[in-house]
Protein backbone atom coordinates (compact mmCIF):
# COMPACT_ATOMS: atom_id res chain seq x y z
CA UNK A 1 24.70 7.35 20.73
CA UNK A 2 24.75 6.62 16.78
CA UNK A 3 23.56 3.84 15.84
CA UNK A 4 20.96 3.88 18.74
CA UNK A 5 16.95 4.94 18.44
CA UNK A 6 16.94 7.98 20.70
CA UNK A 7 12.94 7.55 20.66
CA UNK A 8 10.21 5.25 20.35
CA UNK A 9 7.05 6.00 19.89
CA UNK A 10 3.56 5.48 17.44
CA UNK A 11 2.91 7.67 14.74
CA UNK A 12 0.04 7.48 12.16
CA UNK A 13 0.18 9.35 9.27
CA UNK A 14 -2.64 9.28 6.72
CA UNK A 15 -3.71 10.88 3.85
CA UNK A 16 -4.19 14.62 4.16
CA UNK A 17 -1.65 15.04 6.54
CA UNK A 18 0.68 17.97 6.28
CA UNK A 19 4.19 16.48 5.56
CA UNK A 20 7.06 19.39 5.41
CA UNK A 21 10.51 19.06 5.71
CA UNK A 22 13.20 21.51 6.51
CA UNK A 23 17.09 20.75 4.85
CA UNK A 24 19.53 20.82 8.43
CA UNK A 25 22.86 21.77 6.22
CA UNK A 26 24.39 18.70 4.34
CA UNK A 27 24.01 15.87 7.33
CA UNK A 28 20.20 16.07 7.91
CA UNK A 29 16.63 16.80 7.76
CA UNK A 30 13.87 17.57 10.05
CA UNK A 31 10.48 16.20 8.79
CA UNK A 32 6.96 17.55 10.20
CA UNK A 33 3.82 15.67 10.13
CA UNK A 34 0.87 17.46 11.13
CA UNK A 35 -2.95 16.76 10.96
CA UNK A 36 -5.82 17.90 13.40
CA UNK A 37 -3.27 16.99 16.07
CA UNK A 38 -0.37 18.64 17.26
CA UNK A 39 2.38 18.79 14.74
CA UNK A 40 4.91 15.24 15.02
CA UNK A 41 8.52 16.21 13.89
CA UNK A 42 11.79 13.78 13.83
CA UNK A 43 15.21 13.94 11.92
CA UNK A 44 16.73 11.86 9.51
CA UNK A 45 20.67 11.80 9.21
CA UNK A 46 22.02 11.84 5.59
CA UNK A 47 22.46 7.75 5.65
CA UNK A 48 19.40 7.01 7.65
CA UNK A 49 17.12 9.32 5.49
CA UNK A 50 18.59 7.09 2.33
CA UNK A 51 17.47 3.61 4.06
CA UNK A 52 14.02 4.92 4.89
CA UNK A 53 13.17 5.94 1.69
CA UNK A 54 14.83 2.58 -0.47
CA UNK A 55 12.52 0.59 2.78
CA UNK A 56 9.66 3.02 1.59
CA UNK A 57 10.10 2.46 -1.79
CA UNK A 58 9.83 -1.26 -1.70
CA UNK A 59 6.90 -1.22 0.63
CA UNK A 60 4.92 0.69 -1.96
CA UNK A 61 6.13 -1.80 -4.70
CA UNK A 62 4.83 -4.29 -2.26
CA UNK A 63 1.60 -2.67 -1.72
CA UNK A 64 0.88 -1.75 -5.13
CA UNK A 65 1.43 -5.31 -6.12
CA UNK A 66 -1.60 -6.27 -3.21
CA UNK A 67 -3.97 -3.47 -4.68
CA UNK A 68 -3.76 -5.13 -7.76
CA UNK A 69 -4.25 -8.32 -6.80
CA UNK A 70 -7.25 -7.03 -4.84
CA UNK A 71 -8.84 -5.04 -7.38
CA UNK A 72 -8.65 -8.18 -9.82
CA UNK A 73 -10.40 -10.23 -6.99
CA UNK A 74 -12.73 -7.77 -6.21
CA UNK A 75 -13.76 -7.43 -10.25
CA UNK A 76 -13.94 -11.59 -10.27
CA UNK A 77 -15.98 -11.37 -7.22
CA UNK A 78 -18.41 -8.30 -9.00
CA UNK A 79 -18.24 -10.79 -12.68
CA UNK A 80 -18.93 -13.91 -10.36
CA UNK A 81 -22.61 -12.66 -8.63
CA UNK A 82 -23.27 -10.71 -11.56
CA UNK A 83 -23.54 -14.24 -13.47
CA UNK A 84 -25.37 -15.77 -10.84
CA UNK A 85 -28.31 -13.09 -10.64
CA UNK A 86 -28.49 -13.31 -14.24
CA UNK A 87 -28.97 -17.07 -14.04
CA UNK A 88 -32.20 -17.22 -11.71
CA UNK A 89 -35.00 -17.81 -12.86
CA UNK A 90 -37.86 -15.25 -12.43
């Protein structure tokens, strides 16, 4: 059975939701997500826990890297019709 999802299933977690976590001795940790909603909880083994969070970490680098880009559009876009209004005439 290692090695092997034993579920599969959706899960959205957003901001505000409850994350706790509870240490299962030295192998593993249960994680609990809970919102509005019944309470979502799965385990992580010691090895599996390790790859989600080095995945997790470079899907925030990754993210970060698109706010940024977004924000600078977004302020080019704001600079570009800013100019324009300022150029009609009256």
């Amino acid at each position: 059975m290692y090695g092997t999802l034993v579920v599969n299933s959706w899960v959205g977690i957003h901001e505000g939701c409850d994350i706790t976590y509870s240490v299962n001795g030295s192998d593993g940790v249960y994680v609990v997500v809970s919102g509005k909603a019944m309470p979502f909880e799965f385990f992580f083994d010691c090895e599996a826990l390790r790859e989600f969070l080095a995945q997790g970490g470079k899907a925030l680098a990754e993210m970060d890297v698109m706010a940024e880009r977004e924000a600078t559009e977004w302020e080019s876009r704001q600079q570009a019709g800013s100019g324009q209004a300022a150029e009609r005439p009256a």
